[in-house]
N, C-alpha and C. Protein backbone atom coordinates (compact mmCIF):
# COMPACT_ATOMS: atom_id res chain seq x y z
N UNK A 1 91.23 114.28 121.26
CA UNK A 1 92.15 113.43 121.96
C UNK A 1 92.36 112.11 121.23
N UNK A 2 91.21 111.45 120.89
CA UNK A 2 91.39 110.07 120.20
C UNK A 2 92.40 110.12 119.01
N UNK A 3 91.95 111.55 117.52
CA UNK A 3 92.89 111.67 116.45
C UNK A 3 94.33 111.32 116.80
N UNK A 4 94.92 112.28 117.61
CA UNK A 4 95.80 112.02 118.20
C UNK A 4 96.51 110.88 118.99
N UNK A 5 96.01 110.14 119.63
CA UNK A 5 96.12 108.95 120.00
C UNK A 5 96.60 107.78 118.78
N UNK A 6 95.25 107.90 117.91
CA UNK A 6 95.85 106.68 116.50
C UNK A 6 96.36 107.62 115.76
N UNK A 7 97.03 108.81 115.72
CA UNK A 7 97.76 109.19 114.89
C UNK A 7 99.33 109.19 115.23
N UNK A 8 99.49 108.99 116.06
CA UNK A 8 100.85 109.09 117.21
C UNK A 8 100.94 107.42 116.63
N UNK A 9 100.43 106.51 116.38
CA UNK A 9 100.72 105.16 116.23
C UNK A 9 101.03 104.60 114.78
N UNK A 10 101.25 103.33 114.43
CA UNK A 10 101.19 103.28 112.64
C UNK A 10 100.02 103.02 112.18
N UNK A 11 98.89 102.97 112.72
CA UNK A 11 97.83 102.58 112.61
C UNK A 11 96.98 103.79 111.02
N UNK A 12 97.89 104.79 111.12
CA UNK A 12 97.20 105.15 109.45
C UNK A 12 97.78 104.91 108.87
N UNK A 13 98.86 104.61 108.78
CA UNK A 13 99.84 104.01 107.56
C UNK A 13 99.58 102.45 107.56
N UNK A 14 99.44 101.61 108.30
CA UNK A 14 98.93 100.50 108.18
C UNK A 14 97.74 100.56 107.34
N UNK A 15 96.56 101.38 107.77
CA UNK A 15 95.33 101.56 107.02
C UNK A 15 95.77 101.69 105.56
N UNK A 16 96.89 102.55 105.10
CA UNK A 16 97.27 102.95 103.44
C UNK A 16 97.40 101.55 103.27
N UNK A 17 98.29 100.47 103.93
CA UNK A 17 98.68 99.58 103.69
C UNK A 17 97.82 98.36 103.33
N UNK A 18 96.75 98.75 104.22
CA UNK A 18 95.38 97.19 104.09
C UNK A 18 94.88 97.82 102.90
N UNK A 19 94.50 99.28 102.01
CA UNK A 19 94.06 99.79 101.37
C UNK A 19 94.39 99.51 100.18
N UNK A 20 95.86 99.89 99.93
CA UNK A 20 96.53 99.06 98.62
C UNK A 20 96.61 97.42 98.62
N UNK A 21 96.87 97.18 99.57
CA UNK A 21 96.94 95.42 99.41
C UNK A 21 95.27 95.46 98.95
N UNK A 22 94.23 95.61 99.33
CA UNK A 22 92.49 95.40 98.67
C UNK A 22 92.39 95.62 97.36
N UNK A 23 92.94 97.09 96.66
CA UNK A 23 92.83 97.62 95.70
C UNK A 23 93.89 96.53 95.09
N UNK A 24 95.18 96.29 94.87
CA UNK A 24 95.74 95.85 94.50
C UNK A 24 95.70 93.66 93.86
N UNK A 25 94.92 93.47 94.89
CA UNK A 25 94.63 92.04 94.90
C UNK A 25 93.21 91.99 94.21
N UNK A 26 92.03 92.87 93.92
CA UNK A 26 91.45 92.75 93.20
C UNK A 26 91.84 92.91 91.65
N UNK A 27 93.25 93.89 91.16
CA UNK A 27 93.61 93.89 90.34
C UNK A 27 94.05 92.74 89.46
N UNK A 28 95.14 92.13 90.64
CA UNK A 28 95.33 90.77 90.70
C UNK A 28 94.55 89.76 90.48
N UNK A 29 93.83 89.24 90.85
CA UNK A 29 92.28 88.59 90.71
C UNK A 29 91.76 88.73 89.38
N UNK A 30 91.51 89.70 88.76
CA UNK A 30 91.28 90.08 87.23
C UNK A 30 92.22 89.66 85.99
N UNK A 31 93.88 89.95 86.74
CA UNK A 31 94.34 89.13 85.66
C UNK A 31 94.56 88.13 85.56
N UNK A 32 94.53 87.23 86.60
CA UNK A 32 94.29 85.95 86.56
C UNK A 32 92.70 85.79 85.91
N UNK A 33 91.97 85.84 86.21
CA UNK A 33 90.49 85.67 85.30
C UNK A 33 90.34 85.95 84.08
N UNK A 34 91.28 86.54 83.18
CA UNK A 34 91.21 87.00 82.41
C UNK A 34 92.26 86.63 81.77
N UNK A 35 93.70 85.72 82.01
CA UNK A 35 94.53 85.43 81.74
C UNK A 35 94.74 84.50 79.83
N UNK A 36 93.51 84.41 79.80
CA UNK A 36 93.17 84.02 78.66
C UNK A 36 92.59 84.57 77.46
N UNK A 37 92.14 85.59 78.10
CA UNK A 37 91.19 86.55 76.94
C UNK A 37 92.25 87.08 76.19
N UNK A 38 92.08 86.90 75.00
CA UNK A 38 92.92 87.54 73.85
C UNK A 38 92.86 89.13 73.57
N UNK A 39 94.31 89.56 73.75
CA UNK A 39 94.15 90.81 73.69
C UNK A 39 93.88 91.60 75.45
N UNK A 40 94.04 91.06 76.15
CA UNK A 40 93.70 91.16 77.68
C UNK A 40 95.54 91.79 77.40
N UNK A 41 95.34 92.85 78.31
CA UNK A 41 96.21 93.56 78.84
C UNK A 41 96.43 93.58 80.34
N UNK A 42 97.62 92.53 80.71
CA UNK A 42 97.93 92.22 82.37
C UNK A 42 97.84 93.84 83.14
N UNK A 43 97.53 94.19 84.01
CA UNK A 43 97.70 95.58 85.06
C UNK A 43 98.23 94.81 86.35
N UNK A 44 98.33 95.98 87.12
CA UNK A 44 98.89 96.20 88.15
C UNK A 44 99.11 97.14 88.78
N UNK A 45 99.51 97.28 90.29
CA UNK A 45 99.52 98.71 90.92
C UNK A 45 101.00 98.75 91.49
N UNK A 46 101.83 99.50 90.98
CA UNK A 46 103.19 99.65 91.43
C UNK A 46 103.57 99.57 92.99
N UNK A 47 103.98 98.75 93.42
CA UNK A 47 104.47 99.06 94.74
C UNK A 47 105.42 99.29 95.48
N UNK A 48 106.46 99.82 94.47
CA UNK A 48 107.35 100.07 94.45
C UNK A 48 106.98 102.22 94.84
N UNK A 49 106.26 102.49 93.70
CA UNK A 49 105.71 104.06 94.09
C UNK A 49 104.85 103.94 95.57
N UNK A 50 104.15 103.19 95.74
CA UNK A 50 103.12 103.16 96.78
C UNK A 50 103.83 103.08 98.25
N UNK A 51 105.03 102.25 97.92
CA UNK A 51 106.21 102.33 99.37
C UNK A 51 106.58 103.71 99.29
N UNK A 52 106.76 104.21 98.19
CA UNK A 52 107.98 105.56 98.00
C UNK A 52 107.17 106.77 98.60
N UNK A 53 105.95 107.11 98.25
CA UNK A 53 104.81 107.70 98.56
C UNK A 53 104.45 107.78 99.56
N UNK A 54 104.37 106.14 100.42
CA UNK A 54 103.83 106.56 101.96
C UNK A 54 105.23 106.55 102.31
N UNK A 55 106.44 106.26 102.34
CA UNK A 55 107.33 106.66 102.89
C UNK A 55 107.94 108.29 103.16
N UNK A 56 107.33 108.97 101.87
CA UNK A 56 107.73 110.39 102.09
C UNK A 56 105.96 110.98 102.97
N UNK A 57 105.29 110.45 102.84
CA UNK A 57 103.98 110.50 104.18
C UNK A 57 104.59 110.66 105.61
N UNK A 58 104.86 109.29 105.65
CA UNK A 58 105.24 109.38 107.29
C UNK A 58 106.31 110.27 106.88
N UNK A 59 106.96 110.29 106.73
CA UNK A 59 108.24 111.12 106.65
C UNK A 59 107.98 113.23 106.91
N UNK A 60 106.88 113.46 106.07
CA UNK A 60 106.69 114.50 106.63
C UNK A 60 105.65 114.49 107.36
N UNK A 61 105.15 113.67 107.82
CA UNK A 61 103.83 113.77 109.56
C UNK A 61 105.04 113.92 110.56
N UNK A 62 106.18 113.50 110.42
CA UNK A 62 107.30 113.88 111.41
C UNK A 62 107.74 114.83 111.72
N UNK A 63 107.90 116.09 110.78
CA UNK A 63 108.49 116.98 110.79
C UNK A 63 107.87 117.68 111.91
N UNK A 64 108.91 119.44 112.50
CA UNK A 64 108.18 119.50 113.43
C UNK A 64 107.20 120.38 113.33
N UNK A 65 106.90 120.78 112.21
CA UNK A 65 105.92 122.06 111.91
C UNK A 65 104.62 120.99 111.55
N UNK A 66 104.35 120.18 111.17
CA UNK A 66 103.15 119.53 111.06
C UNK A 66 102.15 119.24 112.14
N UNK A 67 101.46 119.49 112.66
CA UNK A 67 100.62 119.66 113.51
C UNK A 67 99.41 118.82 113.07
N UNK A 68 98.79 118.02 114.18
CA UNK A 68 97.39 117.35 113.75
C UNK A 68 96.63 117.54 115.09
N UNK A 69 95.44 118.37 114.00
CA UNK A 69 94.65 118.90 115.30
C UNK A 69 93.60 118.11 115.59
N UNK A 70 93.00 118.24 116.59
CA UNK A 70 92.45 117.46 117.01
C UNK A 70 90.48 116.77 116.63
N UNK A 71 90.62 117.74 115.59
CA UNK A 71 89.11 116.99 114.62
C UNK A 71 89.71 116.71 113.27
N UNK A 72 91.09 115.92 113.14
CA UNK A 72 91.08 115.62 111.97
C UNK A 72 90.79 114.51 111.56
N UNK A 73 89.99 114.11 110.25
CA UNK A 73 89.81 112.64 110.10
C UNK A 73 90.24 112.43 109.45
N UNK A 74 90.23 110.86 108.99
CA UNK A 74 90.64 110.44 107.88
C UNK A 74 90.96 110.85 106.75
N UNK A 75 90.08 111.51 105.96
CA UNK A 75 89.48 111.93 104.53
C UNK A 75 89.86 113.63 104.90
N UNK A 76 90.92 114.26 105.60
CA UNK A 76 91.07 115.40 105.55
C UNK A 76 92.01 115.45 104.74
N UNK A 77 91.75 116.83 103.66
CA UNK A 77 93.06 116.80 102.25
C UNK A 77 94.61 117.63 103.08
N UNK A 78 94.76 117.72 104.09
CA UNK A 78 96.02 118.44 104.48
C UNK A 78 96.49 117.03 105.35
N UNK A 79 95.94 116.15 105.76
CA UNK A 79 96.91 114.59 105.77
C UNK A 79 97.64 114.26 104.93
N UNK A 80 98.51 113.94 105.43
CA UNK A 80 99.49 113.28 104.61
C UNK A 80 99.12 112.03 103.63
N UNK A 81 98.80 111.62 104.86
CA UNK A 81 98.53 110.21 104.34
C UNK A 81 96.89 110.30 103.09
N UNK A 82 96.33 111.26 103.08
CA UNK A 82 95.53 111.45 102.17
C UNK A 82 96.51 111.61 100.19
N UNK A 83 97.46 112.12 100.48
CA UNK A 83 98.15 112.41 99.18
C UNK A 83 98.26 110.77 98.84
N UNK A 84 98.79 109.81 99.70
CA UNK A 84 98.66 108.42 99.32
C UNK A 84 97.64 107.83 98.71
N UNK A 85 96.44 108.22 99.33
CA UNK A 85 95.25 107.28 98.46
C UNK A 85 95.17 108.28 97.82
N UNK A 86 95.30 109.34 97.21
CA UNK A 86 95.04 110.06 96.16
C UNK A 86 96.19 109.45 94.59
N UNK A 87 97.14 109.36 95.67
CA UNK A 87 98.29 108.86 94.53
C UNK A 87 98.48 107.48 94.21
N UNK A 88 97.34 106.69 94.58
CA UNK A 88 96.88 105.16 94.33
C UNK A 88 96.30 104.92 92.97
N UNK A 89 95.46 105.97 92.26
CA UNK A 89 94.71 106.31 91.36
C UNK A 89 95.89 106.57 90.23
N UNK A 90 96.44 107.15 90.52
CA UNK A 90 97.72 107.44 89.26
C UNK A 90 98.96 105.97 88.90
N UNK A 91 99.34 105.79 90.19
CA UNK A 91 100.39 104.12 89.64
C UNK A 91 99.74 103.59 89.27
N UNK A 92 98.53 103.54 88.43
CA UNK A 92 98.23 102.33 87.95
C UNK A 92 99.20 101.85 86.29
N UNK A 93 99.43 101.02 85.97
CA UNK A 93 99.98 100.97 84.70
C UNK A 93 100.10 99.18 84.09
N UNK A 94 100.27 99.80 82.81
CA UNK A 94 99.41 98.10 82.10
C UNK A 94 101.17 97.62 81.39
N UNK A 95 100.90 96.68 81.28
CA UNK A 95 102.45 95.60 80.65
C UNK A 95 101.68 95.13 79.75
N UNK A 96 102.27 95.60 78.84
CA UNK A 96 102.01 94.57 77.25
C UNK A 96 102.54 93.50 76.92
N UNK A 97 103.68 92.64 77.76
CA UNK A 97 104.08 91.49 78.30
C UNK A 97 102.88 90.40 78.18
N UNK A 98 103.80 89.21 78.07
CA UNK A 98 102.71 88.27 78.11
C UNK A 98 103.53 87.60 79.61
N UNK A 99 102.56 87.42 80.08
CA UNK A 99 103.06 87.47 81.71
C UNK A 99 102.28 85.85 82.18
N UNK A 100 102.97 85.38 82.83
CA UNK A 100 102.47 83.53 82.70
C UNK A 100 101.37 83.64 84.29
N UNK A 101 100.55 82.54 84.18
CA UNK A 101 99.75 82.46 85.10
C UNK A 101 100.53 82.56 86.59
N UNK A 102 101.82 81.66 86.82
CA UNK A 102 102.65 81.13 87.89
C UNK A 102 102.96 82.63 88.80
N UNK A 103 103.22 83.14 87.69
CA UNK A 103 103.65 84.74 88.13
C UNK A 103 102.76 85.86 88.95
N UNK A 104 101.43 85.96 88.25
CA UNK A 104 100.33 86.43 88.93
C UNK A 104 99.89 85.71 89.75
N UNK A 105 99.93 84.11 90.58
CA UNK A 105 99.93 83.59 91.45
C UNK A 105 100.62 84.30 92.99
N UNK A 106 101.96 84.16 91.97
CA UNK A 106 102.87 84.10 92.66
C UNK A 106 102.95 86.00 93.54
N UNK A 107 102.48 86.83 92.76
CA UNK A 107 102.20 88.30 92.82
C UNK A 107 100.90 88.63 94.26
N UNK A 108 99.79 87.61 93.97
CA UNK A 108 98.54 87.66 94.56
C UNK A 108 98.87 87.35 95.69
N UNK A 109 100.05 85.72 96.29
CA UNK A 109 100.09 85.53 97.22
C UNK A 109 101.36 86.60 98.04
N UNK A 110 101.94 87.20 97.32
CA UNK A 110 103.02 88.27 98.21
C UNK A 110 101.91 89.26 98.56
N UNK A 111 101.01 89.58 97.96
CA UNK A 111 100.18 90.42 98.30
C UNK A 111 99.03 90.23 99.67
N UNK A 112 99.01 89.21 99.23
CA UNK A 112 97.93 88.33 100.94
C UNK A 112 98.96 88.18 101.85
N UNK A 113 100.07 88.45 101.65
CA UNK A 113 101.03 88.39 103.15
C UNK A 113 101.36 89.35 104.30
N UNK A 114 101.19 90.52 102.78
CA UNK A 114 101.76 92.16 103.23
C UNK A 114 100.00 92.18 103.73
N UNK A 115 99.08 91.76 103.54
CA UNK A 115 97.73 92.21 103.76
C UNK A 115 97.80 91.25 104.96
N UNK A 116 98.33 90.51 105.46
CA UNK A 116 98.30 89.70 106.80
C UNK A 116 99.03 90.09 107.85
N UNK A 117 100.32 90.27 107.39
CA UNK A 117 100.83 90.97 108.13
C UNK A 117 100.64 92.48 108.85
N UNK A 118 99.94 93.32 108.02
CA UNK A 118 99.74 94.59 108.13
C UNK A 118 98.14 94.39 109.36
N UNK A 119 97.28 93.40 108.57
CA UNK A 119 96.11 93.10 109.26
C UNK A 119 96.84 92.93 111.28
N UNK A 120 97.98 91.74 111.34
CA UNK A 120 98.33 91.29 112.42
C UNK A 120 99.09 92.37 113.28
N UNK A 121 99.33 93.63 112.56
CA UNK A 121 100.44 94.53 113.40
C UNK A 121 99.17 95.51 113.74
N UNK A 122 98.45 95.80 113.31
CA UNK A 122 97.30 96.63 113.39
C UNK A 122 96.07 96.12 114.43
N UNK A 123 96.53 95.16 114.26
CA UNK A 123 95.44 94.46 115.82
C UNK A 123 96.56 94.52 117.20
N UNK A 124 97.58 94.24 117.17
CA UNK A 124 98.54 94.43 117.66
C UNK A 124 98.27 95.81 118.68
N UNK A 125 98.61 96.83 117.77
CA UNK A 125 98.16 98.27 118.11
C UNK A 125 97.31 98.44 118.47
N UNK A 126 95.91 97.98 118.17
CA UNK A 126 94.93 98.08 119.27
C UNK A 126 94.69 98.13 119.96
N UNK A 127 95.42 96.29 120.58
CA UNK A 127 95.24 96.05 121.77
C UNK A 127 96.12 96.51 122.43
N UNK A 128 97.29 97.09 122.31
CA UNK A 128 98.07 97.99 123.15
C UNK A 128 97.45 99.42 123.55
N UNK A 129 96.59 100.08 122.58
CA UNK A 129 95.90 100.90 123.14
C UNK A 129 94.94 100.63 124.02
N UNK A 130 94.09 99.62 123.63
CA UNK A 130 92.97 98.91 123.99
C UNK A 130 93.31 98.99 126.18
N UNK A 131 94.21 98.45 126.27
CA UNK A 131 95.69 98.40 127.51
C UNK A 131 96.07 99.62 128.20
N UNK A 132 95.99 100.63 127.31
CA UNK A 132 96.66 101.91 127.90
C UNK A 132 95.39 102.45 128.42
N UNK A 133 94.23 102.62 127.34
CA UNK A 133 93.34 102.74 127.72
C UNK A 133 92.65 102.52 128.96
N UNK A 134 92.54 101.28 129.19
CA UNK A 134 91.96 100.76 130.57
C UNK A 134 92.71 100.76 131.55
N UNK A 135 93.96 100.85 131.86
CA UNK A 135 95.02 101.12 132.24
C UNK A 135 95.59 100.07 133.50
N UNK A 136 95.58 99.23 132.62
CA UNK A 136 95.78 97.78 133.12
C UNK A 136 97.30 97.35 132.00
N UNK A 137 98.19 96.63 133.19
CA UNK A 137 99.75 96.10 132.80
C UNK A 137 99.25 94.44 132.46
């Protein structure tokens, strides 16, 4: 009953979402620390694929033949949303660019926003379950 419950909500796609913003801002973090080392090759995690990816996720958890039964967890490989963190591991890709500090600033803090925001809609959901749950208006 519970799977079902946070699966009916955005609350796993939010999770992809706090997941890449972590993975992604430590990336971030590195090239700024490193912004000096000669021969340092800037990275990054596309998020441009990582939208495209969980968008075709939710997209087929919709359909109507997809079914989620009721001991599925997280870490099950017939989730959808599992092909996402699987396909987190592959966008990775390096710029041989010389890329200015202002920029990876500027990268880290779009990234702490989508990780704030996602954090604030996901508590959100909680407590609306949290509500249904106890079954109090």
């Amino acid at each position: 009953m519970y799977p079902d419950i946070f699966n009916s909500t955005t609350i796993p796609a939010l999770r992809e979402v706090l997941n890449f913003a972590q993975a992604r801002h430590g990336i971030l973090a590195g090239n700024i620390a490193n912004i000096d080392t000669p021969g340092y090759r800037v990275r990054d995690l596309s998020v441009e694929t990582f939208q495209q990816r969980l968008k075709e996720a939710i997209e087929s958890r919709h359909t109507p033949s997809h079914h989620v039964s009721e001991g599925m967890v997280a870490d099950d490989p017939s989730d959808a949303m599992h092909e996402v963190r699987e396909s987190m591991k592959n966008i990775l890709f390096h710029d041989g660019s010389d890329v200015a500090l202002e920029q990876q600033v500027t990268e880290l803090t779009k990234n702490q926003m989508m990780y704030n925001m996602a954090i604030t809609i996901i508590s959100n959901q909680f407590r609306l379950l949290q509500t249904a749950v106890s079954e109090r208006v």
